[in-house]
C-alpha atoms as a PDB file:
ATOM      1  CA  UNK A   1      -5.721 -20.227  18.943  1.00  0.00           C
ATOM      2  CA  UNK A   2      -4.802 -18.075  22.185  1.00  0.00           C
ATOM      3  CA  UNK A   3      -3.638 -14.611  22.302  1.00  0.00           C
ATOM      4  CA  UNK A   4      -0.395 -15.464  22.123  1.00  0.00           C
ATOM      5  CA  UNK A   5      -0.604 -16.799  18.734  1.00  0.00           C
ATOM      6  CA  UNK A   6      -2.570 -13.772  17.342  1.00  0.00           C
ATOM      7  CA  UNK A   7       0.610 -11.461  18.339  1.00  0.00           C
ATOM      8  CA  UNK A   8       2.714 -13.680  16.697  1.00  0.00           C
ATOM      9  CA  UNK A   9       0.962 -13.794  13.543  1.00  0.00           C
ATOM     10  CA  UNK A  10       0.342 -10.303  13.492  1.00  0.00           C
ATOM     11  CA  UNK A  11       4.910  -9.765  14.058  1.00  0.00           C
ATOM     12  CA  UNK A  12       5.341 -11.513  11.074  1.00  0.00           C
ATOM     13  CA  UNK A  13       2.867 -10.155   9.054  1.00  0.00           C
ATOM     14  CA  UNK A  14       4.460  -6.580   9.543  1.00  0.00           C
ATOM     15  CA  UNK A  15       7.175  -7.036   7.137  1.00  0.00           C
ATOM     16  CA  UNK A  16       4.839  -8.357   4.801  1.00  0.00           C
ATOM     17  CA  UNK A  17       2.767  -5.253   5.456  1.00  0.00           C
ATOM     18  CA  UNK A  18       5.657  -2.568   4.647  1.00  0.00           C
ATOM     19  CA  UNK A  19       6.665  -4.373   1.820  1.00  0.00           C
ATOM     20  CA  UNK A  20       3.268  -4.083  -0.051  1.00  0.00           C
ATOM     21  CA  UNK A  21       3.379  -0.197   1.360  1.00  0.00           C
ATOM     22  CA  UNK A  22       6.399   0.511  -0.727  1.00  0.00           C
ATOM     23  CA  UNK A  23       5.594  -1.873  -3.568  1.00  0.00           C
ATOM     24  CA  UNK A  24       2.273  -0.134  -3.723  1.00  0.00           C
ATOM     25  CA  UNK A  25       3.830   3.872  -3.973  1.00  0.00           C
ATOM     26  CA  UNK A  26       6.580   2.689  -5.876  1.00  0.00           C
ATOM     27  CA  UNK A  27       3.417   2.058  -8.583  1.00  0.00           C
ATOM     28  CA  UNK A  28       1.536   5.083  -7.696  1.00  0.00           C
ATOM     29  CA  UNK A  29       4.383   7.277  -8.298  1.00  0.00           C
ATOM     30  CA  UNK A  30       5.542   5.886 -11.208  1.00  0.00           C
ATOM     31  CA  UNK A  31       1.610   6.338 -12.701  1.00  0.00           C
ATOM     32  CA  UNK A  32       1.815   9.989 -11.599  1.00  0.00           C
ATOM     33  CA  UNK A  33       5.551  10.218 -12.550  1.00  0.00           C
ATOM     34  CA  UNK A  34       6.111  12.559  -9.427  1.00  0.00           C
ATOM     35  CA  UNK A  35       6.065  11.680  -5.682  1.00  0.00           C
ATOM     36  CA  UNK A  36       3.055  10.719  -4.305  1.00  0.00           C
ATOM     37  CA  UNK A  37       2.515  13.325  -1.765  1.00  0.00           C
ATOM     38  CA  UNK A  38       1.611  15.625  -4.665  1.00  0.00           C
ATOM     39  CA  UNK A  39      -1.319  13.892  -6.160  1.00  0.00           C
ATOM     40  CA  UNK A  40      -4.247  15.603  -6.070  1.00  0.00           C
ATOM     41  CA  UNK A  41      -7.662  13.956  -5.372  1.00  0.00           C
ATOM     42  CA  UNK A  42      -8.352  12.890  -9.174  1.00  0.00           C
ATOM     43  CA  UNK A  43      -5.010  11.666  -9.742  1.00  0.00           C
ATOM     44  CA  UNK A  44      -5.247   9.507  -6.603  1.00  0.00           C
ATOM     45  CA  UNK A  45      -8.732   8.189  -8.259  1.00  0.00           C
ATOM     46  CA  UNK A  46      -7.295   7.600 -11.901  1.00  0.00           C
ATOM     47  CA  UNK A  47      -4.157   5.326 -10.128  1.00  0.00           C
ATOM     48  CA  UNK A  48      -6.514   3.481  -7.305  1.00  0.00           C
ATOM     49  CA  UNK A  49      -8.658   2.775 -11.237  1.00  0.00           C
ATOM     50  CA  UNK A  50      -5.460   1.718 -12.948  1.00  0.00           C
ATOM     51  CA  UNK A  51      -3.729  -0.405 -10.247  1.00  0.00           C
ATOM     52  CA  UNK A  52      -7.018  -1.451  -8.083  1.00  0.00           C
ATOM     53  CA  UNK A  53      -4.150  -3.010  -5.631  1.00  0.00           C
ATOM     54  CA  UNK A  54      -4.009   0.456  -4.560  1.00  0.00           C
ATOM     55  CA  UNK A  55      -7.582   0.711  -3.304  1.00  0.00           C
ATOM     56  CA  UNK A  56      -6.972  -0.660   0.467  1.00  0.00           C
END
């Protein structure tokens, strides 16, 4: 595999990559039934222990 190949893997793994992002808050938020920017630390903990998806 050269170099080239890596950077084209790694293009079409973005999308992939932003959809799990949103799929992934979409849950969160809907756990903490607010947005996500106002979780606090134990709420983050309780979702990453309900949806262990989360935990990346």
């Amino acid at each position: 595999m050269s170099v080239t190949d890596n950077t084209v893997d790694h293009k079409q793994s973005i999308p992939h990559t932003r959809q799990d992002y949103v799929r992934h808050t979409q849950r969160f938020a809907a756990f903490l039934k607010r947005p996500p920017d106002t979780a606090t630390l134990e709420q983050a903990s309780q979702g990453q222990t309900r949806h262990p998806e989360l935990r990346r």
